[in-house]
Protein backbone atom coordinates (compact mmCIF):
# COMPACT_ATOMS: atom_id res chain seq x y z
CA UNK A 1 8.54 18.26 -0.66
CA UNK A 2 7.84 20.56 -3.82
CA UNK A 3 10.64 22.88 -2.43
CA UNK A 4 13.12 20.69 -2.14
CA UNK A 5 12.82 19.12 -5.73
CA UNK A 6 12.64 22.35 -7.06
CA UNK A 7 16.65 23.14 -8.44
CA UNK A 8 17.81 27.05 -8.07
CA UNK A 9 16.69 29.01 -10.69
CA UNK A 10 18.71 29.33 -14.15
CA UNK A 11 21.45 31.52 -14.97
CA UNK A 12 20.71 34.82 -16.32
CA UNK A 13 24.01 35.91 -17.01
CA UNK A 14 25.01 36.16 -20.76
CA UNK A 15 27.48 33.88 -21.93
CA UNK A 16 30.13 36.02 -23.32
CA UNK A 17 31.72 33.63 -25.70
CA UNK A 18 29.10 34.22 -28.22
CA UNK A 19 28.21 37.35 -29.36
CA UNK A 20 25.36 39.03 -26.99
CA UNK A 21 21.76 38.26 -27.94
CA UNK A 22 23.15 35.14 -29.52
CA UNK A 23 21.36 32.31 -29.93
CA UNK A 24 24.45 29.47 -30.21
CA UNK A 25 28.12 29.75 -30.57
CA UNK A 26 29.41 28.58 -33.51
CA UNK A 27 32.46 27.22 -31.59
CA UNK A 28 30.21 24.92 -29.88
CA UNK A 29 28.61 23.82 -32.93
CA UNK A 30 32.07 22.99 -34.81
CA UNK A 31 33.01 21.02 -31.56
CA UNK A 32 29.88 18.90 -31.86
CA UNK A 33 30.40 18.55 -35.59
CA UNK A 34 33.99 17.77 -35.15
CA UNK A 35 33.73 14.94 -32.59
CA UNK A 36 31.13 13.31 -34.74
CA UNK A 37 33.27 13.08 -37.96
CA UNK A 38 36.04 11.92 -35.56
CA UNK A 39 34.04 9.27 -33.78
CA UNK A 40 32.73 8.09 -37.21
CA UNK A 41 35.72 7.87 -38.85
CA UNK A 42 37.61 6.53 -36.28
CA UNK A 43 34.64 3.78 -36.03
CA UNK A 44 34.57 2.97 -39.66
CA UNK A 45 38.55 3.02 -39.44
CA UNK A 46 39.52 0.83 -36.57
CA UNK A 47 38.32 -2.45 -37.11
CA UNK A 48 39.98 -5.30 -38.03
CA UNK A 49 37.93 -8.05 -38.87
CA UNK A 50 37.67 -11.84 -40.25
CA UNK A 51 34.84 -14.34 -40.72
CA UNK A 52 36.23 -18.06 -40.74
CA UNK A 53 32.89 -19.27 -41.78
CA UNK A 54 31.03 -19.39 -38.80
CA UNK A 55 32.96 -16.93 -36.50
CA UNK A 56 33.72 -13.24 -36.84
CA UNK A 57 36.73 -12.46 -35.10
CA UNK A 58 37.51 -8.89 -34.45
CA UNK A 59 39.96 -6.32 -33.51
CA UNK A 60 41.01 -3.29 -33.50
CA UNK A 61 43.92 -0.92 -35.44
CA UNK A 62 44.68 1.12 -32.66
CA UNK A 63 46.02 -1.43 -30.91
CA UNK A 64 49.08 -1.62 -33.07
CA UNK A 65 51.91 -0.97 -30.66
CA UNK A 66 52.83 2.81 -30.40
CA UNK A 67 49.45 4.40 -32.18
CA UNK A 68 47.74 4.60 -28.49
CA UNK A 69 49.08 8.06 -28.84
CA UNK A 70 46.37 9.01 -31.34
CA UNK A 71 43.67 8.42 -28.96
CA UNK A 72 44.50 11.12 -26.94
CA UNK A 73 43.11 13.06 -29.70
CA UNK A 74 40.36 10.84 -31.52
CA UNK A 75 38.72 10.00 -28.12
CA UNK A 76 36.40 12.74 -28.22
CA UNK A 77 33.70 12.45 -25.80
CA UNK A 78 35.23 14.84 -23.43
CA UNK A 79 34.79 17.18 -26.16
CA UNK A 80 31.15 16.58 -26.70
CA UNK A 81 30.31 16.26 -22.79
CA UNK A 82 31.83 19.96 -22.68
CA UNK A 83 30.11 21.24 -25.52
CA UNK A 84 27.14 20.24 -24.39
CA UNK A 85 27.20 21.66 -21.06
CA UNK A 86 27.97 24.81 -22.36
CA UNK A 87 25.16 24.59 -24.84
CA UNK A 88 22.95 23.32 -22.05
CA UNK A 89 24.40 26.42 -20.15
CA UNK A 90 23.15 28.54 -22.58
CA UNK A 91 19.82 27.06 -23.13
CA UNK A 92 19.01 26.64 -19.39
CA UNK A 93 19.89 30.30 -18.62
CA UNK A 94 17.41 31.49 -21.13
CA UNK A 95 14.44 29.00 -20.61
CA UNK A 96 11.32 30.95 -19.33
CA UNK A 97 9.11 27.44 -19.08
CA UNK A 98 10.34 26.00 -16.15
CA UNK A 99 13.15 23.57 -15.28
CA UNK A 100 10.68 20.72 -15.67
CA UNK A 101 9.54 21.55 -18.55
CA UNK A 102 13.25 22.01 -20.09
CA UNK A 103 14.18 18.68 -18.94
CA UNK A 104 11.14 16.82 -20.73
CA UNK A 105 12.18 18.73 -23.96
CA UNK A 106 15.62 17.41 -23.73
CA UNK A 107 14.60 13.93 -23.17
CA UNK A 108 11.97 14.46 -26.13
CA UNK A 109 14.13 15.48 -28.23
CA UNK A 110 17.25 12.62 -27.25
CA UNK A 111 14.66 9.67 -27.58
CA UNK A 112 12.50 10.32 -30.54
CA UNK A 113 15.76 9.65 -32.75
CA UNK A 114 15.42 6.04 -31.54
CA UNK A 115 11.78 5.19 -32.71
CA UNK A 116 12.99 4.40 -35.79
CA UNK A 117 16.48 2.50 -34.94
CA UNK A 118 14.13 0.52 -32.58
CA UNK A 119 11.67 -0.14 -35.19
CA UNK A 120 14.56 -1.61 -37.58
CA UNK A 121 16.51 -3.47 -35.49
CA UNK A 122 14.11 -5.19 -33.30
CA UNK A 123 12.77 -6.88 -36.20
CA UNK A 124 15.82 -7.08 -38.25
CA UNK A 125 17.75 -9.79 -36.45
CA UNK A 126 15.32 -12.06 -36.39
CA UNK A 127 14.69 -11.73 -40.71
CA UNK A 128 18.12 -11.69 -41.50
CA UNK A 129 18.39 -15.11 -39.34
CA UNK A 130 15.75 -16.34 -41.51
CA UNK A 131 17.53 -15.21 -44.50
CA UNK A 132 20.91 -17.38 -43.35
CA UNK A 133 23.40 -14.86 -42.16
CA UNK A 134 25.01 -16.79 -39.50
CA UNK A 135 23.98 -16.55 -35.80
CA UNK A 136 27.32 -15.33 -34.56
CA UNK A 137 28.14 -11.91 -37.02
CA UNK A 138 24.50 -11.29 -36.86
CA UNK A 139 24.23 -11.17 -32.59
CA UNK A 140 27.80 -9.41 -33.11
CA UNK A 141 25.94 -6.19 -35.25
CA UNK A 142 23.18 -6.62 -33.18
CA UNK A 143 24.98 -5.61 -29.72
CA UNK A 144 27.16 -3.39 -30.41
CA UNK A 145 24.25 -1.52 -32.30
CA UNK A 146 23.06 -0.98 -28.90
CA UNK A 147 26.32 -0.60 -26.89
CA UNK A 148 26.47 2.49 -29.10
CA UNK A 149 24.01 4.05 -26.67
CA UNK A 150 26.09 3.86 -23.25
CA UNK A 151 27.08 8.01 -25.01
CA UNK A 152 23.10 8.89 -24.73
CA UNK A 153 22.55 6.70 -21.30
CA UNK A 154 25.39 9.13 -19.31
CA UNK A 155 24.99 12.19 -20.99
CA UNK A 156 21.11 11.89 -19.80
CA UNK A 157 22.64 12.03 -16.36
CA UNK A 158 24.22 15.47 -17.34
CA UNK A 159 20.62 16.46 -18.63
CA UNK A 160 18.69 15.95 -15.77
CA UNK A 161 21.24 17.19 -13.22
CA UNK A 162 21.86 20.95 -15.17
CA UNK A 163 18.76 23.00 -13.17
CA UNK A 164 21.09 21.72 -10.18
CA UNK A 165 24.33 21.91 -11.24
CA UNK A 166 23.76 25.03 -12.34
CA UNK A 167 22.58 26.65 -9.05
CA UNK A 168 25.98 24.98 -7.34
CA UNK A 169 27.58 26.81 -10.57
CA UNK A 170 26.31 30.08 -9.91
CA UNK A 171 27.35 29.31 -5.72
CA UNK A 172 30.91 28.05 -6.30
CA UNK A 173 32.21 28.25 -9.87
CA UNK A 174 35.45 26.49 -10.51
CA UNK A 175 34.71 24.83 -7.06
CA UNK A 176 32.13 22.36 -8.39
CA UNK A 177 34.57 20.53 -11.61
CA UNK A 178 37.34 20.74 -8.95
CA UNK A 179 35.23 18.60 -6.51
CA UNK A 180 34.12 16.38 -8.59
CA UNK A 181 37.85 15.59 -10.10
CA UNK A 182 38.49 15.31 -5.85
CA UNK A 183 35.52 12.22 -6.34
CA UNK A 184 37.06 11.26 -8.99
CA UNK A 185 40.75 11.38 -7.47
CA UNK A 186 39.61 9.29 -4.25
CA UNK A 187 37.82 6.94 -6.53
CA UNK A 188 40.56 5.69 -8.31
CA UNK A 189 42.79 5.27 -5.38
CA UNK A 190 40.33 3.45 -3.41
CA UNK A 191 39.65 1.32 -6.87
CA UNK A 192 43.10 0.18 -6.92
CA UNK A 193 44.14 0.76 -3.37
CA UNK A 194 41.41 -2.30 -2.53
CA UNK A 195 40.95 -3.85 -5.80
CA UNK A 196 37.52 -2.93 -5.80
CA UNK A 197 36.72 -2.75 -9.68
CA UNK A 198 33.38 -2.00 -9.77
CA UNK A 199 34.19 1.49 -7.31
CA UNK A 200 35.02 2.81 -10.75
CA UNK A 201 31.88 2.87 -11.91
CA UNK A 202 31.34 5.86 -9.74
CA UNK A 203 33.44 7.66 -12.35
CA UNK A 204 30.69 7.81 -14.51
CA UNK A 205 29.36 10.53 -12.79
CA UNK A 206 32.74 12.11 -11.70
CA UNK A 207 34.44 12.24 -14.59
CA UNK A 208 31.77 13.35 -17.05
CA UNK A 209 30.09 15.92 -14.88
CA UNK A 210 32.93 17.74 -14.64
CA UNK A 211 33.73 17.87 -17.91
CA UNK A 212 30.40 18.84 -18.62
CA UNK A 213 30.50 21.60 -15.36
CA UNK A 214 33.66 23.13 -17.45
CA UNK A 215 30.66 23.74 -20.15
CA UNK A 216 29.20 25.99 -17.43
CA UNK A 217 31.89 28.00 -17.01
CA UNK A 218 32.88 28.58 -20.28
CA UNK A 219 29.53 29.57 -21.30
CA UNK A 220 30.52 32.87 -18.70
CA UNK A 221 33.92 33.16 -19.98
CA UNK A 222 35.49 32.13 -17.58
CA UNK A 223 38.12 28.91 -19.65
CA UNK A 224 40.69 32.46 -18.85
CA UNK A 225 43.89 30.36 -19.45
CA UNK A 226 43.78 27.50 -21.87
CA UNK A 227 47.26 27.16 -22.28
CA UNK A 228 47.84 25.90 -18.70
CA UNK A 229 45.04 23.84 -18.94
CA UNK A 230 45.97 22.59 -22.19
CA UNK A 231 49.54 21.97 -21.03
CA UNK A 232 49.09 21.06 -17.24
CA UNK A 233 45.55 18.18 -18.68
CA UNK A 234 48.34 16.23 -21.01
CA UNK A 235 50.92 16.60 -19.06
CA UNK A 236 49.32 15.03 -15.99
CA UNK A 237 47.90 12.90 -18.40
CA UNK A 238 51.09 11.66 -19.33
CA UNK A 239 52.64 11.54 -15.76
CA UNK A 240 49.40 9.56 -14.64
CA UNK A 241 50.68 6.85 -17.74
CA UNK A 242 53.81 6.65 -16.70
CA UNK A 243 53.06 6.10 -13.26
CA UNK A 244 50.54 3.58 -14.10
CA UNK A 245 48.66 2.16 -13.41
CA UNK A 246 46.56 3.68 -16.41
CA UNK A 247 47.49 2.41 -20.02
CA UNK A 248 48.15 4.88 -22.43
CA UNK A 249 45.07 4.42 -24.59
CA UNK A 250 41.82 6.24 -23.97
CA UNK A 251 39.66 4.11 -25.93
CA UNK A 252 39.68 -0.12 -24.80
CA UNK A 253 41.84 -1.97 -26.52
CA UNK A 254 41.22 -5.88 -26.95
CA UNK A 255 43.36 -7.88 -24.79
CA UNK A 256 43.46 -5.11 -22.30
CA UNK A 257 43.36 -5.33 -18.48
CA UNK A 258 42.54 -2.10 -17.70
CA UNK A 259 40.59 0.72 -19.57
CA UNK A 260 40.44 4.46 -19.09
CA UNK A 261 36.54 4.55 -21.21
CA UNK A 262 35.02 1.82 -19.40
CA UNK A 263 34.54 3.13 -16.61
CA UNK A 264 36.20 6.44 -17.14
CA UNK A 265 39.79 7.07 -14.83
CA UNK A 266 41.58 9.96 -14.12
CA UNK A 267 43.73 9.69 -16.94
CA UNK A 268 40.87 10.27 -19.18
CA UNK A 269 39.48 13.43 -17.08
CA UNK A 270 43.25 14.56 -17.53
CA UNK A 271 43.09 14.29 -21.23
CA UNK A 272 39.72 16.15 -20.99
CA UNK A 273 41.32 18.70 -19.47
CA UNK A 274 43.93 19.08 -21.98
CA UNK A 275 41.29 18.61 -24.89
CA UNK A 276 39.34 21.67 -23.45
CA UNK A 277 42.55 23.60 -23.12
CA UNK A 278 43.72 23.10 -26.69
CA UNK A 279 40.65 23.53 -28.32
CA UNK A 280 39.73 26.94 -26.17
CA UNK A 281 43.02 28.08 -27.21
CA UNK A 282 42.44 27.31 -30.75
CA UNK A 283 38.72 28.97 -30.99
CA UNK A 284 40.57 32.12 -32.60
CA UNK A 285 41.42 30.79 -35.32
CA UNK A 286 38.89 27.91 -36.06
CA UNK A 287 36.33 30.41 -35.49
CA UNK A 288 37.78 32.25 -38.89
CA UNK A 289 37.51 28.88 -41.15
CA UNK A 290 34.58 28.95 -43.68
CA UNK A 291 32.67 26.39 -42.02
CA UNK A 292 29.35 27.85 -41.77
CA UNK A 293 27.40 25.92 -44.47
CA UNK A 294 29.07 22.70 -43.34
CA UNK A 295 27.55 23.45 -40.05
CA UNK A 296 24.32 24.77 -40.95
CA UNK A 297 23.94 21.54 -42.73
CA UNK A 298 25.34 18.97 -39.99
CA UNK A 299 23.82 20.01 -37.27
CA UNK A 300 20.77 18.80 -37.75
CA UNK A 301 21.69 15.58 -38.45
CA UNK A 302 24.12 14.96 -36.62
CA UNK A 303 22.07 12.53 -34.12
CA UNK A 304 20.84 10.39 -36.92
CA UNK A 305 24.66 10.03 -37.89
CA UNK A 306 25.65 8.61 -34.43
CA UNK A 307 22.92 6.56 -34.39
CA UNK A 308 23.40 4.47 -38.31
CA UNK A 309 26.97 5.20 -38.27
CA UNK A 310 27.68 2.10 -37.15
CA UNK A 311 24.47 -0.09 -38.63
CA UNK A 312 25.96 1.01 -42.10
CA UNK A 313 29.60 -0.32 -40.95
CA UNK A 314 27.97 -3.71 -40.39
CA UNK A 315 26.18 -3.84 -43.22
CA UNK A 316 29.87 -3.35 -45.79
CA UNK A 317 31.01 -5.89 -43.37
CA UNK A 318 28.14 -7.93 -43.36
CA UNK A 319 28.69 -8.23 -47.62
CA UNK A 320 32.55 -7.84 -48.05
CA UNK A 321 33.79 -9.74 -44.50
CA UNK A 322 30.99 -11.92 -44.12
CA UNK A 323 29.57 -12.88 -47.17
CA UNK A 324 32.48 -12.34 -49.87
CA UNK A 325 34.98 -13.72 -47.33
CA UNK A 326 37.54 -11.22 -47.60
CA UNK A 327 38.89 -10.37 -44.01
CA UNK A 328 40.25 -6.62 -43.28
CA UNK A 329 44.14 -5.88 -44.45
CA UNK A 330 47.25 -6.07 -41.61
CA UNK A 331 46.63 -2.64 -39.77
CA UNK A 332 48.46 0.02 -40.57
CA UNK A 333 49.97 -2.02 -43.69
CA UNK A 334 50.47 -1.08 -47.53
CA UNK A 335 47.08 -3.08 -48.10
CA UNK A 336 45.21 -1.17 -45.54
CA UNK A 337 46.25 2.48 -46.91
CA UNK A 338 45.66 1.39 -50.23
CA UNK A 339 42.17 -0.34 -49.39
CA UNK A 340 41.02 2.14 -47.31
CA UNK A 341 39.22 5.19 -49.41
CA UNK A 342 37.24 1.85 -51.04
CA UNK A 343 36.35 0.83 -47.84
CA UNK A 344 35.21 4.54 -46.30
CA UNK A 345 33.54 5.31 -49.96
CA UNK A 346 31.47 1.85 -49.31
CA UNK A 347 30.01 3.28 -46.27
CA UNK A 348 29.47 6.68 -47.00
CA UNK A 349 27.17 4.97 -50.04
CA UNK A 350 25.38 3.01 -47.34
CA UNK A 351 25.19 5.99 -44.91
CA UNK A 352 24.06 8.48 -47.32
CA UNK A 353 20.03 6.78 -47.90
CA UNK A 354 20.19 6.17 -43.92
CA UNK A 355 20.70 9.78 -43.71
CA UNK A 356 17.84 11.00 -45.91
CA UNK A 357 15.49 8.16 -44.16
CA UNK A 358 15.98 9.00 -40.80
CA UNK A 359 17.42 12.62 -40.37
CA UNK A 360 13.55 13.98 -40.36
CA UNK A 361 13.33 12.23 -36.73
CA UNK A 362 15.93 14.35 -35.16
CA UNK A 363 12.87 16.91 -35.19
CA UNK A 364 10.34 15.72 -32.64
CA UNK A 365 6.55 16.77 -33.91
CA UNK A 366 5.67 20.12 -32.31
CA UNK A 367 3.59 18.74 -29.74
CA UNK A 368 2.43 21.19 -26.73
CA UNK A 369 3.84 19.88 -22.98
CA UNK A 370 1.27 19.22 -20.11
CA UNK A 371 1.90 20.63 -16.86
CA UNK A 372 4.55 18.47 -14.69
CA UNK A 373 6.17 18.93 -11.80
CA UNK A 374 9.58 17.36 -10.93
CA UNK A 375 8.11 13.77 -9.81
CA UNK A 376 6.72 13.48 -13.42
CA UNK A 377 10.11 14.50 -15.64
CA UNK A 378 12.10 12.33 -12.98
CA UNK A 379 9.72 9.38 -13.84
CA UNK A 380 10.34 10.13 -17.35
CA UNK A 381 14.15 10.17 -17.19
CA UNK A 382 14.10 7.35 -15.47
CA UNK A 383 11.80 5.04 -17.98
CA UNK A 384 14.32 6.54 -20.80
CA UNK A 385 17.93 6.39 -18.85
CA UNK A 386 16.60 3.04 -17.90
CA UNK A 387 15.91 1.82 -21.65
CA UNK A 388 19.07 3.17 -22.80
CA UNK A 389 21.02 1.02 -20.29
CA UNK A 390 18.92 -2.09 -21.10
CA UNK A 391 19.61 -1.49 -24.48
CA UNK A 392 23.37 -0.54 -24.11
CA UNK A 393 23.92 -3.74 -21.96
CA UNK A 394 21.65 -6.08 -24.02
CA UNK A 395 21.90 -4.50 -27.45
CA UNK A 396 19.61 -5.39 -30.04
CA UNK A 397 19.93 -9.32 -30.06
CA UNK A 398 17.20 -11.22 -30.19
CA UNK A 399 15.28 -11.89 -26.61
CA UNK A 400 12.93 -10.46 -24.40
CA UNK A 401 15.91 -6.96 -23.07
CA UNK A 402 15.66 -5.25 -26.54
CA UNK A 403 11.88 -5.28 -26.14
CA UNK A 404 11.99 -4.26 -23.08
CA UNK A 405 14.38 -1.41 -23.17
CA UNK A 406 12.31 -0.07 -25.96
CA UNK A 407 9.02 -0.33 -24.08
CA UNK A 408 10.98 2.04 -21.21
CA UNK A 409 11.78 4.55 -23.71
CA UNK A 410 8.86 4.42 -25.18
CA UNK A 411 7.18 5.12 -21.51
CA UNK A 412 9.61 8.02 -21.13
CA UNK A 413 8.30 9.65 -24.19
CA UNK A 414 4.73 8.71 -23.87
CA UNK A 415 5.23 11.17 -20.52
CA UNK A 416 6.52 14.06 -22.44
CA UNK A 417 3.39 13.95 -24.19
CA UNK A 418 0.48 16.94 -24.03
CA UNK A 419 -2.00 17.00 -21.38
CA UNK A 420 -4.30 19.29 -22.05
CA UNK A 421 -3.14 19.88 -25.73
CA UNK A 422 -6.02 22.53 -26.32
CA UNK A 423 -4.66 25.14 -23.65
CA UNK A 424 -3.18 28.50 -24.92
CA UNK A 425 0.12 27.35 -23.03
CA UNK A 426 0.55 24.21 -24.26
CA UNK A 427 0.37 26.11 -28.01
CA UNK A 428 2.97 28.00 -26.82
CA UNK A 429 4.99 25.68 -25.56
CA UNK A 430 5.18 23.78 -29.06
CA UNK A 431 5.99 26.54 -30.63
CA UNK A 432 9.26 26.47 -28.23
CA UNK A 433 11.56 23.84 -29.24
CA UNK A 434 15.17 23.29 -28.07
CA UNK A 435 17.78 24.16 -30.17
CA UNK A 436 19.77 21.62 -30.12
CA UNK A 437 19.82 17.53 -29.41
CA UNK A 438 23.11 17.26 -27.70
CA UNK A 439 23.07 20.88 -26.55
């Protein structure tokens, strides 16, 4: 039974993207860095938002006619999902603990950042009720404080599937994307073939392991031609839109029937594709701008960001929509230009103390690891992938799914904990931390 949990061992072939020896690539770290600043700007951009006195109504800029087009660059996540499997890539191939043991430190490391959102906002709803802020903003915040989290819930998939992955990697190469984008291919024609929504759910996995599989690859150099791939991801991207059935967004849109996020379609692993492309073919010269203190700085906050990123949108909105009354400009009009450094200099004010409260938890403590096999870190991931679900599903508002999402993270965690602290290896093993959260 041991045997066949245990994944193929790591690679040990050095990534030659980075420099030998290397410890990251800095081209990884910008794309990390980058697709943060664009998610949170495009977050703190995009609503559009009005409180009539007892219900906040809410939409969303991008949905002016025409702008979908922008998406196709300020969707990000199949940036991030690649970065991080190269990162993982990298990390993997030079772990000397174990795959076990590698897993648990990821999941350490991706759930002690939410101690202290769940400590806020599990309390918070419930005083700010008491305090008179209307039922219907508050429960508003309060979800989509958790939805936030579906990111965290799917790339934990990635996580605990890399000791595989990588051993089909190291067996087949390109094969393994380019059978996955076949799943995700006969997915979406059976979705819409038979009407079967929920088939596209399957996606999930599909689409986002592949992306993350290119990770793999590029970690060994092999991204050889990113001009095709830049070129032949948008433009089948763009065929797949005009065909349809796919709208041309690739974030949902209110109103919508159909989205290519939620749950992820070809047309979004087409743009991922052309994402990869353009940015591998760019690496050249980004790799020349002076960005080094920016991202010696951001990376190591750059969890705590996607996590109160959004916390500090509702709280401006919570004072200027809610409680002053004053409803977000026409999108896209002279008001909205005009109003808009206020409104992003609000909530970088707001952001800025959330950032020097909680940045210190994107460090877990150095505590040693116990022995586990692969029952135990499967247990784990399972406790914490199943919180994060409860929590992106249920959100923070108030009832008995909050509590109990954190109690499932909290079990994940609890078994990444030392057993057997004393032991020379478990020293050692704190003294080993990963390098980086979404890495």
């Amino acid at each position: 039974m041991t045997a066949l949990l245990a994944p193929p061992p790591p690679v040990r072939r050095a990534p030659r993207p980075p420099s030998p020896g290397a410890t990251r690539d800095p081209f990884i770290d910008l794309l990390r860095v980058f697709g943060m600043v664009l998610v949170v700007v495009q977050h703190w951009t995009i609503p559009v938002l009005a409180f009539d006195g007892a219900v906040l109504t809410t939409g969303n800029a991008l949905a002016t006619p025409g702008v979908w087009v922008v998406t196709w660059v300020s969707q990000v996540m199949p940036l991030v999902f690649f970065a991080g499997g190269a990162a993982g890539a990298i990390s993997f191939g030079r772990s000397r603990d174990g795959a076990p043991h590698w897993v648990l430190a990821r999941l350490r490391r991706l759930t002690w950042p939410l101690l202290p959102l769940a400590a806020v906002w599990i309390p918070l709803p419930h005083a700010l009720a008491a305090l008179g802020v209307p039922a219907q903003p508050l429960e508003t915040g309060a979800r989509l404080t958790g939805q936030l989290l579906w990111f965290l819930a799917v790339y934990l998939i990635a996580v605990v599937a890399t000791p595989w992955m990588t051993g089909l990697h190291i067996r087949y190469g390109w094969r393994v994307p380019g059978v996955l984008a076949a799943g995700a291919v006969a997915t979406d024609v059976v979705r819409f073939a038979a009407g079967w929504d929920a088939l596209g759910y399957l996606n999930i996995v599909f689409v986002w392991l592949a992306v993350h599989q290119v990770g793999f690859l590029y970690a060994e150099g092999r991204v050889t031609r990113p001009g095709a791939m830049a070129a032949g991801g948008f433009g089948a991207a763009a065929l797949l839109v005009w065909a349809g059935p796919y709208p041309g967004s690739m974030i949902g849109l209110p109103g919508a029937e159909l989205s290519n996020m939620a749950p992820p379609t070809l047309a979004m692993l087409a743009v991922a594709a052309g994402q990869i492309g353009l940015a591998t073919l760019l690496r050249p010269w980004l790799l020349r701008l002076p960005l080094s203190g920016l991202l010696g700085w951001a990376g190591p906050r750059i969890m705590t960001v996607y996590l109160w990123h959004m916390p500090a949108l509702f709280a401006v909105a919570g004072v200027v929509v809610v409680g002053l009354g004053a409803g977000t400009p026409e999108p896209l009009g002279p008001a909205w230009f005009a109003g808009w450094p206020l409104w992003f200099g609000a909530l970088c004010l707001v952001m800025w103390p959330l950032l020097r409260a909680f940045a210190r938890f994107e460090e877990p403590p150095a505590l040693p690891y116990g022995r586990i096999g692969w029952p135990g870190a499967l247990v784990a991931a399972g406790l914490t992938g199943g919180g994060l679900l409860t929590l992106t599903v249920a959100g923070f508002a108030p009832g008995v799914a909050p509590v109990a999402g954190v109690a499932a993270l909290a079990g994940g965690l609890l078994l990444t904990l030392p057993r057997g602290a004393g032991t020379a290896r478990g020293r050692k093993h704190a003294r080993h931390p990963v390098s980086a959260t979404m890495g």
